[in-house]
PDB file of N, CA and C in Angstrom:
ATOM      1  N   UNK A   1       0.839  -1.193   0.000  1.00  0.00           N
ATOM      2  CA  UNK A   1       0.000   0.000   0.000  1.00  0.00           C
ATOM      3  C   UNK A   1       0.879   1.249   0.000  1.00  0.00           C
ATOM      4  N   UNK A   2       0.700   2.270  -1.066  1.00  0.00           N
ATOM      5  CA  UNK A   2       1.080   3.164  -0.567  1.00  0.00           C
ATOM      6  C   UNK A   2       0.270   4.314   0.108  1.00  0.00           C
ATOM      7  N   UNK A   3       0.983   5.342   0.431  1.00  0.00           N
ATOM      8  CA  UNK A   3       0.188   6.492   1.268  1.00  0.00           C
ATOM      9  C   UNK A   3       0.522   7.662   0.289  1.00  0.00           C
ATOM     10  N   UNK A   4      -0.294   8.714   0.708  1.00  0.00           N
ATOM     11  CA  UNK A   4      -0.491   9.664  -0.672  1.00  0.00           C
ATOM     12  C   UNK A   4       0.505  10.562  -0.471  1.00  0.00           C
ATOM     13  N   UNK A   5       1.595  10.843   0.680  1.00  0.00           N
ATOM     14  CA  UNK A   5       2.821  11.379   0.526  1.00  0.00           C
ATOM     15  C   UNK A   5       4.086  10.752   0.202  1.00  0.00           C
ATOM     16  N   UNK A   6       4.207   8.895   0.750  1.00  0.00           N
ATOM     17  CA  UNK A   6       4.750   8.811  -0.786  1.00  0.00           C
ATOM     18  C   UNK A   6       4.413   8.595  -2.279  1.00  0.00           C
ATOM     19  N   UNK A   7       3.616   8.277  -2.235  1.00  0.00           N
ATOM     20  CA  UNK A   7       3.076   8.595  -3.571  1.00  0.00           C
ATOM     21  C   UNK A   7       3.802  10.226  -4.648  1.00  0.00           C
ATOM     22  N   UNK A   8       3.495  11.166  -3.339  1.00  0.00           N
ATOM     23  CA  UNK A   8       3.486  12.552  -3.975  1.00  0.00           C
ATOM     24  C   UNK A   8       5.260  12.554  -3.931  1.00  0.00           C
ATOM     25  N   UNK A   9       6.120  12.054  -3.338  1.00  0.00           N
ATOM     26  CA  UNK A   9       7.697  12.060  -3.228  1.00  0.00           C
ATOM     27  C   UNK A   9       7.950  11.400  -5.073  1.00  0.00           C
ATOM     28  N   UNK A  10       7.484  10.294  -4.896  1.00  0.00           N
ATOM     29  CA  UNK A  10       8.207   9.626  -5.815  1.00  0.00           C
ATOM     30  C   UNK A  10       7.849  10.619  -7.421  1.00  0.00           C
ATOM     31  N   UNK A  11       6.293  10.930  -7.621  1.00  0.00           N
ATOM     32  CA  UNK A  11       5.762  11.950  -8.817  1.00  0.00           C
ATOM     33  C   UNK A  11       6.756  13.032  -8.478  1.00  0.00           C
ATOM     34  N   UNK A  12       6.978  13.492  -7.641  1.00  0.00           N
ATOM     35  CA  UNK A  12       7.692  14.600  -7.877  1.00  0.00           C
ATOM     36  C   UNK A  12       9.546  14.588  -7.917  1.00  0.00           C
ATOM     37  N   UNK A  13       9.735  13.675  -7.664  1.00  0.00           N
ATOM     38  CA  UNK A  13      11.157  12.990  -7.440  1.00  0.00           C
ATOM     39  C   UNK A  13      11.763  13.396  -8.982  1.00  0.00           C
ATOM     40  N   UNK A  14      11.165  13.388  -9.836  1.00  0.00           N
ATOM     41  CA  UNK A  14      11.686  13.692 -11.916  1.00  0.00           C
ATOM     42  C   UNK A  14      11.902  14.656 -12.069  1.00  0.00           C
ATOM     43  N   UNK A  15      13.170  15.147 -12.980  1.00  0.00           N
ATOM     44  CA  UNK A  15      13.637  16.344 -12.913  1.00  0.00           C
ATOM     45  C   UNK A  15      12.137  17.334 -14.093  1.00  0.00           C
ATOM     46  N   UNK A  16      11.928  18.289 -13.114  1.00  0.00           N
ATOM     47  CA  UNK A  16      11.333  19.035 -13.884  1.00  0.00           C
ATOM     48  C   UNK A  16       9.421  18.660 -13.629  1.00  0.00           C
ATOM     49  N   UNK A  17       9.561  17.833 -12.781  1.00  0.00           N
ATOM     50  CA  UNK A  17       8.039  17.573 -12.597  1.00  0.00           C
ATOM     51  C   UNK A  17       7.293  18.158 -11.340  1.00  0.00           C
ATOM     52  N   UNK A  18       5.560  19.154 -11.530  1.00  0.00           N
ATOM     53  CA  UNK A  18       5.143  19.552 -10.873  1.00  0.00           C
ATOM     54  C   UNK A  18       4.268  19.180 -10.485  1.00  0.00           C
ATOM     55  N   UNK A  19       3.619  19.621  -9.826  1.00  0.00           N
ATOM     56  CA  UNK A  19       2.429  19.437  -8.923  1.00  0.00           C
ATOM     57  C   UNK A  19       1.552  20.675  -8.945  1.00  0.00           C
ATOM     58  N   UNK A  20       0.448  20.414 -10.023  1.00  0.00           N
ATOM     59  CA  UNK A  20      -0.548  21.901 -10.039  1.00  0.00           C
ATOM     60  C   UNK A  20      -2.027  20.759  -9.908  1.00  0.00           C
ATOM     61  N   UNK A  21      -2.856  21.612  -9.407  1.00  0.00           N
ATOM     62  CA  UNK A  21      -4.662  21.427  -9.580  1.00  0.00           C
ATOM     63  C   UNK A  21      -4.970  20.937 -10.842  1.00  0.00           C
ATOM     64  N   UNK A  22      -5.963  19.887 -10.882  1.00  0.00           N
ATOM     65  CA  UNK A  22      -6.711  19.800 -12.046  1.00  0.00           C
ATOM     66  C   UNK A  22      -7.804  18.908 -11.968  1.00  0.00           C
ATOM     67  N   UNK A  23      -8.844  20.104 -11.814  1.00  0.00           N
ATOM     68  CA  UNK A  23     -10.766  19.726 -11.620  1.00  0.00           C
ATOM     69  C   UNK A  23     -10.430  19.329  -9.887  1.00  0.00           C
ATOM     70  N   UNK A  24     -10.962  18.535  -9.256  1.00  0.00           N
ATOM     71  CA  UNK A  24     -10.674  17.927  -8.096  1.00  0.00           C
ATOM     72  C   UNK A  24     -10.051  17.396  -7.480  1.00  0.00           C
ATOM     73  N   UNK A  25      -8.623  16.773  -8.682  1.00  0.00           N
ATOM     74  CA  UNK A  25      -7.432  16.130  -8.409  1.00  0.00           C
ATOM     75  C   UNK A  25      -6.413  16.655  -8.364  1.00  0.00           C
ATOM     76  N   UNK A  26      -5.181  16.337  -8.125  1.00  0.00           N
ATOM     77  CA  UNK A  26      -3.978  16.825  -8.192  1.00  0.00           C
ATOM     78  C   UNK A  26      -3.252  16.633  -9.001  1.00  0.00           C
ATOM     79  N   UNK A  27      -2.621  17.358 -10.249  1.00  0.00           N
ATOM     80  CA  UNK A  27      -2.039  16.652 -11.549  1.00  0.00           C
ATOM     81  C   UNK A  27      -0.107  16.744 -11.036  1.00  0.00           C
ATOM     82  N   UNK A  28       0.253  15.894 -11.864  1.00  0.00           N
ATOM     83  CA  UNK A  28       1.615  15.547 -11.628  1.00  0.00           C
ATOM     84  C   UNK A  28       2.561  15.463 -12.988  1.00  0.00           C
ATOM     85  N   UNK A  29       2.919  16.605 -13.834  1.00  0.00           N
ATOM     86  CA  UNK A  29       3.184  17.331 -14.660  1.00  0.00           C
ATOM     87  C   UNK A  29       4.460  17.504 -15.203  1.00  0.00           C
ATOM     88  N   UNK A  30       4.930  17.254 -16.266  1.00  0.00           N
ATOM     89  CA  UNK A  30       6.482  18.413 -17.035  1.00  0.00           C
ATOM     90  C   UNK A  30       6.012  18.738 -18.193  1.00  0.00           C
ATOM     91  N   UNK A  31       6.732  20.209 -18.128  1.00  0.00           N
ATOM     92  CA  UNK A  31       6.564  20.986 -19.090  1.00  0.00           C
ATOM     93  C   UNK A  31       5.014  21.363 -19.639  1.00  0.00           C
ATOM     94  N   UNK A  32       4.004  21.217 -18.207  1.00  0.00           N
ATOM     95  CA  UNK A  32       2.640  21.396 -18.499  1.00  0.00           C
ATOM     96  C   UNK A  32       1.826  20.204 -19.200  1.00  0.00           C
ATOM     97  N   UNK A  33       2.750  19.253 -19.532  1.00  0.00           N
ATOM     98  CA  UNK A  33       1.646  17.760 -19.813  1.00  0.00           C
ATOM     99  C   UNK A  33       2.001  17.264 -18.122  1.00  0.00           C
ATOM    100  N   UNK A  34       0.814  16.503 -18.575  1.00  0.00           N
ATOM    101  CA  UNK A  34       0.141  15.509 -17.365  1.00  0.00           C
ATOM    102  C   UNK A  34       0.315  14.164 -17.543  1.00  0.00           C
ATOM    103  N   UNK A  35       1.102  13.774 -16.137  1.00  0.00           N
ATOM    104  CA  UNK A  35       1.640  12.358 -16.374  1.00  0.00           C
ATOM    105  C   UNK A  35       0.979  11.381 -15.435  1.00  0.00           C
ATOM    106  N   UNK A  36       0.083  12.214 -14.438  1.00  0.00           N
ATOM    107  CA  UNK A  36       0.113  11.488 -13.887  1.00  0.00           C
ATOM    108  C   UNK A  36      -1.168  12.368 -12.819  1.00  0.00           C
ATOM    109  N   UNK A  37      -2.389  11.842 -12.207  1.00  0.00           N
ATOM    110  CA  UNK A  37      -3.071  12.963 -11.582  1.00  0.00           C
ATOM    111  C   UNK A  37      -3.453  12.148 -10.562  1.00  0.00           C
ATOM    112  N   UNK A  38      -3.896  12.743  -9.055  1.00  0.00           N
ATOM    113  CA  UNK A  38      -4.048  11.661  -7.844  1.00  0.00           C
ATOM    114  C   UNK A  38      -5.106  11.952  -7.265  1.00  0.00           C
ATOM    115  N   UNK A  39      -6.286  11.281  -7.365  1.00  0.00           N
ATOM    116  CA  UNK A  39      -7.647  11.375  -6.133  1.00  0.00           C
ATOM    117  C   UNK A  39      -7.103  10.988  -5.091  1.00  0.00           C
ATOM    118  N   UNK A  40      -7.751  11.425  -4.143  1.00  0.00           N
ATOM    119  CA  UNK A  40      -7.082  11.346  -2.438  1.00  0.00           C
ATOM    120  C   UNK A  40      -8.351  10.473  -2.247  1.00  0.00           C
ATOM    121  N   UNK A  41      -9.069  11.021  -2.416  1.00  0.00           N
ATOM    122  CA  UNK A  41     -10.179   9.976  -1.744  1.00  0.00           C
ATOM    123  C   UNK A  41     -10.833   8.873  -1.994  1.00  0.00           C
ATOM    124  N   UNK A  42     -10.470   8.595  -3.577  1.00  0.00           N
ATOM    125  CA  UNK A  42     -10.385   6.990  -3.671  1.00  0.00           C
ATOM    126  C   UNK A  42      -9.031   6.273  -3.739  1.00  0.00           C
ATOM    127  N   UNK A  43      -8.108   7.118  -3.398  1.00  0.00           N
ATOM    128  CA  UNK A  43      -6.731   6.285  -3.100  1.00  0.00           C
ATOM    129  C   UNK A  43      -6.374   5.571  -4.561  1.00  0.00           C
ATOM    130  N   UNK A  44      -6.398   6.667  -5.395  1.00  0.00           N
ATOM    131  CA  UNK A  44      -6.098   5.828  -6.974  1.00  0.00           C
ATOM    132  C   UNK A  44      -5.458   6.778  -7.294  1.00  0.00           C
ATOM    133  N   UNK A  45      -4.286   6.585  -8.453  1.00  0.00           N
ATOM    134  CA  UNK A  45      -4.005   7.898  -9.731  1.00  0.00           C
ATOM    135  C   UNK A  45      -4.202   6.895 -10.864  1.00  0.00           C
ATOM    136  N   UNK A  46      -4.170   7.908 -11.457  1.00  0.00           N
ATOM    137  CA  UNK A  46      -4.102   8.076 -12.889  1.00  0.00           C
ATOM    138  C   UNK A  46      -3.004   8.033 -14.149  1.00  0.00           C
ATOM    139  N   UNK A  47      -2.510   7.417 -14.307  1.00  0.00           N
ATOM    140  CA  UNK A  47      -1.126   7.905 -15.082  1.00  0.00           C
ATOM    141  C   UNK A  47      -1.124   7.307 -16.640  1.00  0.00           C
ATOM    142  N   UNK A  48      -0.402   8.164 -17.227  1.00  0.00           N
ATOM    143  CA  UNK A  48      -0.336   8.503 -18.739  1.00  0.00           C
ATOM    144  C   UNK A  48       0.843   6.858 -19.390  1.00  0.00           C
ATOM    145  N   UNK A  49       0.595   5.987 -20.084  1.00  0.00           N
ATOM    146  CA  UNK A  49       1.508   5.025 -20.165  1.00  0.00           C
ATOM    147  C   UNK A  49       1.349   4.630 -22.036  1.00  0.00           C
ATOM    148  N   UNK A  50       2.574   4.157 -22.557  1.00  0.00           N
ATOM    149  CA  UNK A  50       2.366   3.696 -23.717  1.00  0.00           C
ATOM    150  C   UNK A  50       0.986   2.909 -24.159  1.00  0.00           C
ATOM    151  N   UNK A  51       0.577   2.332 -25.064  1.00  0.00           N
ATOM    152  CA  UNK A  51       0.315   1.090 -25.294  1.00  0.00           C
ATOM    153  C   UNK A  51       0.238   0.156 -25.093  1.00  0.00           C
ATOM    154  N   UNK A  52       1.414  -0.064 -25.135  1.00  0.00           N
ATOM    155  CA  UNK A  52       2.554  -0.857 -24.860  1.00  0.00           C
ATOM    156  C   UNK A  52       2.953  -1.446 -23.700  1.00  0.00           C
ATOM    157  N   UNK A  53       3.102  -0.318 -22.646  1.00  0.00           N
ATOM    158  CA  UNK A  53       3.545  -0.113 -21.204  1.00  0.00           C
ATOM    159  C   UNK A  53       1.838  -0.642 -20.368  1.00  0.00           C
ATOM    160  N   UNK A  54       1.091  -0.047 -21.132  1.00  0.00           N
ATOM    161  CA  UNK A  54      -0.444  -0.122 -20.211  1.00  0.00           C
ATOM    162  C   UNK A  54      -0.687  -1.613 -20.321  1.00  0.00           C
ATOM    163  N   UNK A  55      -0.362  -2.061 -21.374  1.00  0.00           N
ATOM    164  CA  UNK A  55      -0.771  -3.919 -21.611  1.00  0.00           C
ATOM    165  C   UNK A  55       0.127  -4.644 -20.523  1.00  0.00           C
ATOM    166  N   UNK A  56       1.622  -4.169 -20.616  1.00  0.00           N
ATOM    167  CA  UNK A  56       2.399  -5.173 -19.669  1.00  0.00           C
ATOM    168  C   UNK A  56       1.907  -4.797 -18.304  1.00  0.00           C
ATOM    169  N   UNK A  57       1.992  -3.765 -18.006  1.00  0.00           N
ATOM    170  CA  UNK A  57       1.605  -3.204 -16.408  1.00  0.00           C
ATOM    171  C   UNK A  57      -0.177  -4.218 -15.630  1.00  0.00           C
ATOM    172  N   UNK A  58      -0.938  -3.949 -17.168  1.00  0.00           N
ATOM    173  CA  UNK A  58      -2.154  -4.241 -16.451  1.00  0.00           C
ATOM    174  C   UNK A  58      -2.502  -6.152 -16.581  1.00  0.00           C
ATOM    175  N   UNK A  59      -1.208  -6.710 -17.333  1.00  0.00           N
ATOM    176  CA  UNK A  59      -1.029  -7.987 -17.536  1.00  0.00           C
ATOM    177  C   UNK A  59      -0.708  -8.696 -16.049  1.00  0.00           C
ATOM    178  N   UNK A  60      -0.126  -7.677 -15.289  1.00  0.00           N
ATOM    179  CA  UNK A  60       0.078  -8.258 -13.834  1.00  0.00           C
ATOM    180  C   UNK A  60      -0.521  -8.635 -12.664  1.00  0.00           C
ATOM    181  N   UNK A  61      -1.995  -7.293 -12.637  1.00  0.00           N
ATOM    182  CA  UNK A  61      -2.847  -7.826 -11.835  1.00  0.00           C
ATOM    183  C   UNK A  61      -4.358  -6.996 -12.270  1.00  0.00           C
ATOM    184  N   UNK A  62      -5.231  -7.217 -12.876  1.00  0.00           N
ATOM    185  CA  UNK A  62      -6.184  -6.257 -13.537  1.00  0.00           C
ATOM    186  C   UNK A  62      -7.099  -5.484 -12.206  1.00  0.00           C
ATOM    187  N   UNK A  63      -6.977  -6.135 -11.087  1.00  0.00           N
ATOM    188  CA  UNK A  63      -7.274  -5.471  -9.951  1.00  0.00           C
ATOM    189  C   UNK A  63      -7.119  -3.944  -9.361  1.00  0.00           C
ATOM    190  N   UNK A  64      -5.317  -4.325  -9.566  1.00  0.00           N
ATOM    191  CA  UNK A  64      -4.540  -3.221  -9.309  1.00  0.00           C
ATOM    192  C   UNK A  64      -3.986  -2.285 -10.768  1.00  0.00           C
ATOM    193  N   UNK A  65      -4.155  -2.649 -11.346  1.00  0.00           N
ATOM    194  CA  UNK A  65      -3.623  -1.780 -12.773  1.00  0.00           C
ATOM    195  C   UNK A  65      -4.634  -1.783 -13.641  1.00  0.00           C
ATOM    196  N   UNK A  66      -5.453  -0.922 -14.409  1.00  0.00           N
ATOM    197  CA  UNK A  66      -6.114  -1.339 -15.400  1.00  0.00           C
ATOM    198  C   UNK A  66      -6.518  -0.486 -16.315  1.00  0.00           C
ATOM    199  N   UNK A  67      -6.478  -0.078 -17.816  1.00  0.00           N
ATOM    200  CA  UNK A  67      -6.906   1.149 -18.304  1.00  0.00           C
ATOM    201  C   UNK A  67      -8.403   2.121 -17.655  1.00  0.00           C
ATOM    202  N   UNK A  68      -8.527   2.946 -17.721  1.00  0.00           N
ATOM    203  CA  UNK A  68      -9.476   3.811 -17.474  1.00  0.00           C
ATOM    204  C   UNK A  68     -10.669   3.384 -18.861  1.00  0.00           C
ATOM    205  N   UNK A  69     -11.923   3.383 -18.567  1.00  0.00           N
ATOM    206  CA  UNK A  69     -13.049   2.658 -19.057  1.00  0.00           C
ATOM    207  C   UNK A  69     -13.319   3.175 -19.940  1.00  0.00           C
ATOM    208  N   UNK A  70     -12.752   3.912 -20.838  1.00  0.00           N
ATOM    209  CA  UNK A  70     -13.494   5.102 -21.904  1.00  0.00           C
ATOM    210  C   UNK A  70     -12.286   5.355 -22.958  1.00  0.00           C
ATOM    211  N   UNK A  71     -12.410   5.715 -23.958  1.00  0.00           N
ATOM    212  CA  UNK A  71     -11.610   6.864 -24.938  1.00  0.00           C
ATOM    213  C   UNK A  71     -10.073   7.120 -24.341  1.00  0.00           C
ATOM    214  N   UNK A  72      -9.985   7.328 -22.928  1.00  0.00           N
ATOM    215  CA  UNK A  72      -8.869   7.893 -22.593  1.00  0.00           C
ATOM    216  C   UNK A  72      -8.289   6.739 -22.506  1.00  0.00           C
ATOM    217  N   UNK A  73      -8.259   5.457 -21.890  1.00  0.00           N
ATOM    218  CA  UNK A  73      -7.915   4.071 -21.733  1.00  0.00           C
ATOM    219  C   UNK A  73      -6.938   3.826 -22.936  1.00  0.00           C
ATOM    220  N   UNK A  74      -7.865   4.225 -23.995  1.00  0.00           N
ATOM    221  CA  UNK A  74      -7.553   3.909 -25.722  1.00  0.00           C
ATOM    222  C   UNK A  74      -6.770   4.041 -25.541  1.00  0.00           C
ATOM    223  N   UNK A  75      -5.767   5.452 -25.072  1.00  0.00           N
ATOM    224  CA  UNK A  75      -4.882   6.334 -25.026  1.00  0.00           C
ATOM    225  C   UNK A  75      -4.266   6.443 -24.219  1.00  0.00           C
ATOM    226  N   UNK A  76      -3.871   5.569 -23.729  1.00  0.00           N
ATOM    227  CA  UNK A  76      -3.293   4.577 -22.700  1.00  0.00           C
ATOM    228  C   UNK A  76      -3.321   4.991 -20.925  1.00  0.00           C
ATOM    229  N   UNK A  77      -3.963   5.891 -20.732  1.00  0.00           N
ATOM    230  CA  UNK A  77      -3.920   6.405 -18.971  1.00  0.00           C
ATOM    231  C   UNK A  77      -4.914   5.069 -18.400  1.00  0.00           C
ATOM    232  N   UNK A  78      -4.382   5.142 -17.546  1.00  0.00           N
ATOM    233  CA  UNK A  78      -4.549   3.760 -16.661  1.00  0.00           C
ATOM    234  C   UNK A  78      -4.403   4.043 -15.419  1.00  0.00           C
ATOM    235  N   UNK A  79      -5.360   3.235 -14.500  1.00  0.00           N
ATOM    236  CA  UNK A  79      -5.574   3.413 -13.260  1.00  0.00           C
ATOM    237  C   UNK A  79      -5.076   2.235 -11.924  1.00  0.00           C
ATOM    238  N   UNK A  80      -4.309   3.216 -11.052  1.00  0.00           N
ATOM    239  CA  UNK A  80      -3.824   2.038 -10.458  1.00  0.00           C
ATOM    240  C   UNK A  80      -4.148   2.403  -8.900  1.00  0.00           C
ATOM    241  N   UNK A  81      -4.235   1.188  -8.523  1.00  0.00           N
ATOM    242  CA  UNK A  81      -4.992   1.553  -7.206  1.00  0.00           C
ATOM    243  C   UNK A  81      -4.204   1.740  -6.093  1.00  0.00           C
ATOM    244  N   UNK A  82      -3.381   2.467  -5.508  1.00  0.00           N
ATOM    245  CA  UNK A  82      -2.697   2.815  -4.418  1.00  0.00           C
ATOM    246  C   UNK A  82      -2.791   1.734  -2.998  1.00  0.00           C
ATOM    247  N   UNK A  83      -3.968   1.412  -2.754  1.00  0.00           N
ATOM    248  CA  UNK A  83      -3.783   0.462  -1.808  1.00  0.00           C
ATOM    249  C   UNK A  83      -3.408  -0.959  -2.356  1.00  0.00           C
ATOM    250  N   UNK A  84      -3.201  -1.318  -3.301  1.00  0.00           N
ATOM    251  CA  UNK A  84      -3.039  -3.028  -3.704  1.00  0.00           C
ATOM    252  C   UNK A  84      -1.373  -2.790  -4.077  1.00  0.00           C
ATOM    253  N   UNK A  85      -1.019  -1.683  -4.667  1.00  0.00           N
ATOM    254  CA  UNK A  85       0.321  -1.906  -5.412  1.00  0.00           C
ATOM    255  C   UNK A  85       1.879  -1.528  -4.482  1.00  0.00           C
ATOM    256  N   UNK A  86       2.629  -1.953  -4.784  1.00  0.00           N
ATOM    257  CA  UNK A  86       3.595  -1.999  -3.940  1.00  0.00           C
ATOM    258  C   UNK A  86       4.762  -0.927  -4.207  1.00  0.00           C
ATOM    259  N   UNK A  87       5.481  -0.590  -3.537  1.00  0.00           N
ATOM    260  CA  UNK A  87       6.060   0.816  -3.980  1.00  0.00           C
ATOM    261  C   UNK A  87       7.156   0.421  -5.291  1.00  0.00           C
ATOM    262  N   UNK A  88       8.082  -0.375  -5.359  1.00  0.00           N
ATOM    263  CA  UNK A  88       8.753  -0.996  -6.772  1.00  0.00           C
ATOM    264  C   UNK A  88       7.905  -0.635  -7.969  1.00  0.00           C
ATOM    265  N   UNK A  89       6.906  -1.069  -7.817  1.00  0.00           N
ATOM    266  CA  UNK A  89       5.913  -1.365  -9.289  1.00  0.00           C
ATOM    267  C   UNK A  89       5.309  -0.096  -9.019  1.00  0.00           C
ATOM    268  N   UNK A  90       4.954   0.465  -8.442  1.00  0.00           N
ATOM    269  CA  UNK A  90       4.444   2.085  -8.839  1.00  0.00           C
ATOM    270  C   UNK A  90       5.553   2.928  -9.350  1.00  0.00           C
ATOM    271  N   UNK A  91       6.764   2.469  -8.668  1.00  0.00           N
ATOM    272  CA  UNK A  91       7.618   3.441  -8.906  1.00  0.00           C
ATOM    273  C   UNK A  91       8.005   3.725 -11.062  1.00  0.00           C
ATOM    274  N   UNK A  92       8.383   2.179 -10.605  1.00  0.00           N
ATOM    275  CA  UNK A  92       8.554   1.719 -12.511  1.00  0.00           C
ATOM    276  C   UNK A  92       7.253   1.889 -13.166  1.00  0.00           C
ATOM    277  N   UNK A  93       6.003   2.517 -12.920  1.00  0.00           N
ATOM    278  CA  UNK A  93       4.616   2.593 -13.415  1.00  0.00           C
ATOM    279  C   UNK A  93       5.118   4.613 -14.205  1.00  0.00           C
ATOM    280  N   UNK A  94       5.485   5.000 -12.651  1.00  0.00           N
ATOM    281  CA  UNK A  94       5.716   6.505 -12.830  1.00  0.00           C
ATOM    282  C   UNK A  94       6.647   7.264 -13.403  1.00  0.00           C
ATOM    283  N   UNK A  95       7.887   6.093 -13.388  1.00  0.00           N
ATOM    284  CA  UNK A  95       8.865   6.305 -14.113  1.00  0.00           C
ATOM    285  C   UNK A  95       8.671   6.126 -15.874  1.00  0.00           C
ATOM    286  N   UNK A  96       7.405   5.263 -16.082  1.00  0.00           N
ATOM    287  CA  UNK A  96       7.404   4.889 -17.757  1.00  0.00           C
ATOM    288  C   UNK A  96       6.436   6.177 -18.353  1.00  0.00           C
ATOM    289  N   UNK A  97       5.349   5.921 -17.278  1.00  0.00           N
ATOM    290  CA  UNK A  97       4.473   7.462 -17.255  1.00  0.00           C
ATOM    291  C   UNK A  97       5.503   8.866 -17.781  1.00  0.00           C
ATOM    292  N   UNK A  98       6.072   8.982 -16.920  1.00  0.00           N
ATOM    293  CA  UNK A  98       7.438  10.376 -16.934  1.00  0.00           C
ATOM    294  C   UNK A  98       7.712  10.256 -18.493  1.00  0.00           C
ATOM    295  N   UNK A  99       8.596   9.029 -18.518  1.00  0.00           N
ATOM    296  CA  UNK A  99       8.886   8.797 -19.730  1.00  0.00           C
ATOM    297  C   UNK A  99       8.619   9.526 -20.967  1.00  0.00           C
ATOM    298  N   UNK A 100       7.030   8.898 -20.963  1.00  0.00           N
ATOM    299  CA  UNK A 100       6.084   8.341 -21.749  1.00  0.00           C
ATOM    300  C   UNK A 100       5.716  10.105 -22.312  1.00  0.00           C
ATOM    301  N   UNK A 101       5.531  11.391 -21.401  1.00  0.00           N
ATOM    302  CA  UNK A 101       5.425  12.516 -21.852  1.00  0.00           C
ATOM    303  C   UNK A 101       6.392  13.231 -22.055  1.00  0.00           C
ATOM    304  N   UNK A 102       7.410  13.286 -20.749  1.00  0.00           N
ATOM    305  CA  UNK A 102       8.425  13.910 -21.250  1.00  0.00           C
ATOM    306  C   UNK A 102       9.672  13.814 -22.460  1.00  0.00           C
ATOM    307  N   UNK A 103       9.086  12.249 -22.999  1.00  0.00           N
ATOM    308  CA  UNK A 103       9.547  12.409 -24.560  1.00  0.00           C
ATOM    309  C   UNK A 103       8.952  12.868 -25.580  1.00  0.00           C
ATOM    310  N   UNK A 104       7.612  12.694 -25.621  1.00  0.00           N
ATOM    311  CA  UNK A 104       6.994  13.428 -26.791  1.00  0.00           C
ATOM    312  C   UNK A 104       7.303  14.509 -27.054  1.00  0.00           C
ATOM    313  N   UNK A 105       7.335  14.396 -28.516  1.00  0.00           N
ATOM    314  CA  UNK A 105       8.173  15.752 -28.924  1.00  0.00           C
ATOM    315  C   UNK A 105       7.625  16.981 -28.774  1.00  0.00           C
ATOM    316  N   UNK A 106       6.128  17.072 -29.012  1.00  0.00           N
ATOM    317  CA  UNK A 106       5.463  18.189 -28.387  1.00  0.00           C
ATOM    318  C   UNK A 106       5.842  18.854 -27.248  1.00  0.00           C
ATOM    319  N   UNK A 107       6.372  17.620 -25.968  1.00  0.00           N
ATOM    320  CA  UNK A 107       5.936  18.205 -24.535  1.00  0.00           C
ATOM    321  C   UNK A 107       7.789  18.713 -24.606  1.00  0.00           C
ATOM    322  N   UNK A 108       8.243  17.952 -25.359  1.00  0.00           N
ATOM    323  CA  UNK A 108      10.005  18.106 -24.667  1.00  0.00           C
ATOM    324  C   UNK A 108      10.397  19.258 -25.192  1.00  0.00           C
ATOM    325  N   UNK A 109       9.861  19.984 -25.976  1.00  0.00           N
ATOM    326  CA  UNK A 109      10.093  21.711 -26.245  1.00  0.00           C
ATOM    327  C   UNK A 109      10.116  22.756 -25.544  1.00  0.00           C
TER     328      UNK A 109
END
C-alpha cells in the first residue's frame, strides 16, 4: 500500500516535474503535460503510459492496474490503485508514465 505522501515524493522525485490542480485532483506534470493525476479519496491515480507499457503493467494484476473505461484508456492512462500496489511497481509505473510525456516531442520543447 502506498500512502499519498509517498506517492506525492516519488511523482515529484523527476527532474522538472510539478504538482498543479486539475478539476478535483492533483495533476503531476512536465513541461505542463500531465503524467500522472491523484484522487485522495479513492486512493487511486491516474497515469499517462504507452500502449505498450499499459498492456504489460495491467497484464500483472487487472485489480490493481487497469486502463481507465473510456476513450482515454484507448490512449493509454490507466488506473492504479494505491492500496493493492507496492512501492517498486508504482515506482517503474511513474517512471514509464514520466517517460512516456516527457519524450513526446510536443511536450520536450
Amino acid at each position: 500500500m502506498i500512502d499519498i505522501e509517498a506517492f506525492k515524493k516519488i511523482a515529484l522525485s523527476f527532474p522538472g516535474s510539478t504538482e498543479m490542480p486539475h478539476f478535483e485532483k492533483s495533476s503531476f506534470r512536465f513541461n505542463k503535460k500531465i503524467f500522472a493525476t491523484l484522487d485522495i479519496p479513492n486512493h487511486r491515480t491516474c497515469i499517462k503510459l504507452s500502449q505498450i507499457d499499459q498492456s504489460v503493467f495491467c497484464s500483472i494484476d487487472k485489480t490493481m492496474i487497469y486502463p481507465v473505461s473510456n476513450k482515454w484508456g484507448k490512449q493509454g492512462w490507466t488506473i492504479v490503485e494505491l492500496q493493492k500496489i507496492k512501492k517498486p511497481l508504482l515506482k517503474e509505473a511513474l517512471i514509464k508514465a514520466y517517460i512516456e510525456v516527457s519524450t513526446n516531442k510536443k511536450t520536450a520543447k
